[in-house]
N, C-alpha and C. Protein backbone atom coordinates (compact mmCIF):
# COMPACT_ATOMS: atom_id res chain seq x y z
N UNK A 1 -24.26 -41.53 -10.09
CA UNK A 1 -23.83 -40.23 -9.55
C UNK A 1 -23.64 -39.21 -10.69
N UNK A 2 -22.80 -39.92 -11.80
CA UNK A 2 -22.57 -38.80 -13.25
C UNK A 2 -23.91 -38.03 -13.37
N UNK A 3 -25.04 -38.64 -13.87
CA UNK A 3 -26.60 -38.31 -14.39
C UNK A 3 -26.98 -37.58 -13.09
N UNK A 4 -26.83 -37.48 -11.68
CA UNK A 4 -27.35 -37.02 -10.83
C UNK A 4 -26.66 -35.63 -11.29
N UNK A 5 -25.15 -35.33 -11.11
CA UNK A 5 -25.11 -34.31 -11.30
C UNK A 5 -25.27 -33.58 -12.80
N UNK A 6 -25.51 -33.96 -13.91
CA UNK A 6 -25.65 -33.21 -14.78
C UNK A 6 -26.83 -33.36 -14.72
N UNK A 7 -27.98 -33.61 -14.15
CA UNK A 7 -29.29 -32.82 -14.03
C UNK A 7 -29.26 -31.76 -12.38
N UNK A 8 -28.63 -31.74 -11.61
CA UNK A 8 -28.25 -30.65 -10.69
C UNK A 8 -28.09 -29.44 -11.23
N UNK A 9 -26.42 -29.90 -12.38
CA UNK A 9 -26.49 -28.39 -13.31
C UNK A 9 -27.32 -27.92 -14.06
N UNK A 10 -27.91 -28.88 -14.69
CA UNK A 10 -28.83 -28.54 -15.60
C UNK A 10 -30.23 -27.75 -14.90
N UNK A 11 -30.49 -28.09 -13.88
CA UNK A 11 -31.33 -27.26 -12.63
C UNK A 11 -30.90 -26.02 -12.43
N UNK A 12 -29.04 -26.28 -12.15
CA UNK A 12 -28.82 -25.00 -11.83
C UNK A 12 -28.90 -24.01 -13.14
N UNK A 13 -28.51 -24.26 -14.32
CA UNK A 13 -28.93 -23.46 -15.62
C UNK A 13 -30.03 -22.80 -15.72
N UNK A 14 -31.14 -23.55 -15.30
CA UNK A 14 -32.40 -22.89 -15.33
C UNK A 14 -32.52 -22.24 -14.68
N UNK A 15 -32.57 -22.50 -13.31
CA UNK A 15 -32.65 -21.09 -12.30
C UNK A 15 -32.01 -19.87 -12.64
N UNK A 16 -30.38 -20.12 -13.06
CA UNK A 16 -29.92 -18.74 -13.38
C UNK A 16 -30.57 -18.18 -14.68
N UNK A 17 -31.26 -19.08 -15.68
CA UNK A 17 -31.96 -18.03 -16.64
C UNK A 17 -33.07 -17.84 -16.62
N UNK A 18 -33.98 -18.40 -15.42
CA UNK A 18 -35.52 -17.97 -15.20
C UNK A 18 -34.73 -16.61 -14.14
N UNK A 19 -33.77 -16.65 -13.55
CA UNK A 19 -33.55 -14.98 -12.40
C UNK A 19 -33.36 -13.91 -13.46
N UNK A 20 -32.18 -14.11 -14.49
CA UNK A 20 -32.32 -13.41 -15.50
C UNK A 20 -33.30 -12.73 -16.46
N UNK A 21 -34.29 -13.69 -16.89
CA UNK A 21 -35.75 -13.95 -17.19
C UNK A 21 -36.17 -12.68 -16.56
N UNK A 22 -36.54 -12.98 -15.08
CA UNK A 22 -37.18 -12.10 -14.22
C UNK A 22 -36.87 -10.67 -14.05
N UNK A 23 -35.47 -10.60 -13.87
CA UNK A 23 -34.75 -9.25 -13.69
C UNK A 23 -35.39 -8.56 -15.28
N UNK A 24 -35.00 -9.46 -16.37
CA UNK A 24 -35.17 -8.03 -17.72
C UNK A 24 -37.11 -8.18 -17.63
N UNK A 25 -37.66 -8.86 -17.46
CA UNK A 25 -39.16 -8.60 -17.34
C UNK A 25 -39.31 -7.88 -16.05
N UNK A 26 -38.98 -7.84 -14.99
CA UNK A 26 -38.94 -6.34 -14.21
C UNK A 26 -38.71 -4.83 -14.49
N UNK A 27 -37.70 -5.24 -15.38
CA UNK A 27 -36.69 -4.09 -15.82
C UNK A 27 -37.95 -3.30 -17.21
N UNK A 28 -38.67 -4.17 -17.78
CA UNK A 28 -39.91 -3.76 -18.95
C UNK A 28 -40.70 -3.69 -18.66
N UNK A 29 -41.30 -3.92 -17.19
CA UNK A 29 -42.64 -3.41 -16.54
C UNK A 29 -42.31 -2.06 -16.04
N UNK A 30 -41.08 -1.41 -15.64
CA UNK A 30 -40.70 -0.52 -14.75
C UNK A 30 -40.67 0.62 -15.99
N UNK A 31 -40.12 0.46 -16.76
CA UNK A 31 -40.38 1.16 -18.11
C UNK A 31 -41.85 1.38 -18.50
N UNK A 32 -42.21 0.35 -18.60
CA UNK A 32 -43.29 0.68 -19.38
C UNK A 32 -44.31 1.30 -18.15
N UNK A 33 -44.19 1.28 -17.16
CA UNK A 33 -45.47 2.21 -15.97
C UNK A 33 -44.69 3.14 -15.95
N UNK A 34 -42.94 3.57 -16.18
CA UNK A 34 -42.57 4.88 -16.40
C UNK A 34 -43.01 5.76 -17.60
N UNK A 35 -43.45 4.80 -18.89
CA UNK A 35 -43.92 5.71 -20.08
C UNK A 35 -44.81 6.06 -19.90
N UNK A 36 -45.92 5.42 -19.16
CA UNK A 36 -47.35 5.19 -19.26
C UNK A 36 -47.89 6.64 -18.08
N UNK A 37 -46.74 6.80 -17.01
CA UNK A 37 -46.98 7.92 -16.03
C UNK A 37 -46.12 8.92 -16.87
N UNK A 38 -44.95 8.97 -17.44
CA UNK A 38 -44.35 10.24 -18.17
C UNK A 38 -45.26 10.43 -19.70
């Protein structure tokens, strides 16, 4: 059961830094098609 859940968290770690991940690589595409049109 221990090893089950510290690979759960460890799952859950990743997800929250691949969403993070995603949000600031959203956040540098949105910029950069704002430079690219301004």
């Amino acid at each position: 059961m221990k090893s089950n859940d510290i690979f759960l968290n460890f799952l859950g770690v990743i997800g929250i830094i691949g969403l993070i991940f995603l949000v600031i690589m959203l956040i540098v595409v949105a910029i950069a098609i704002n430079n690219a049109i301004g």
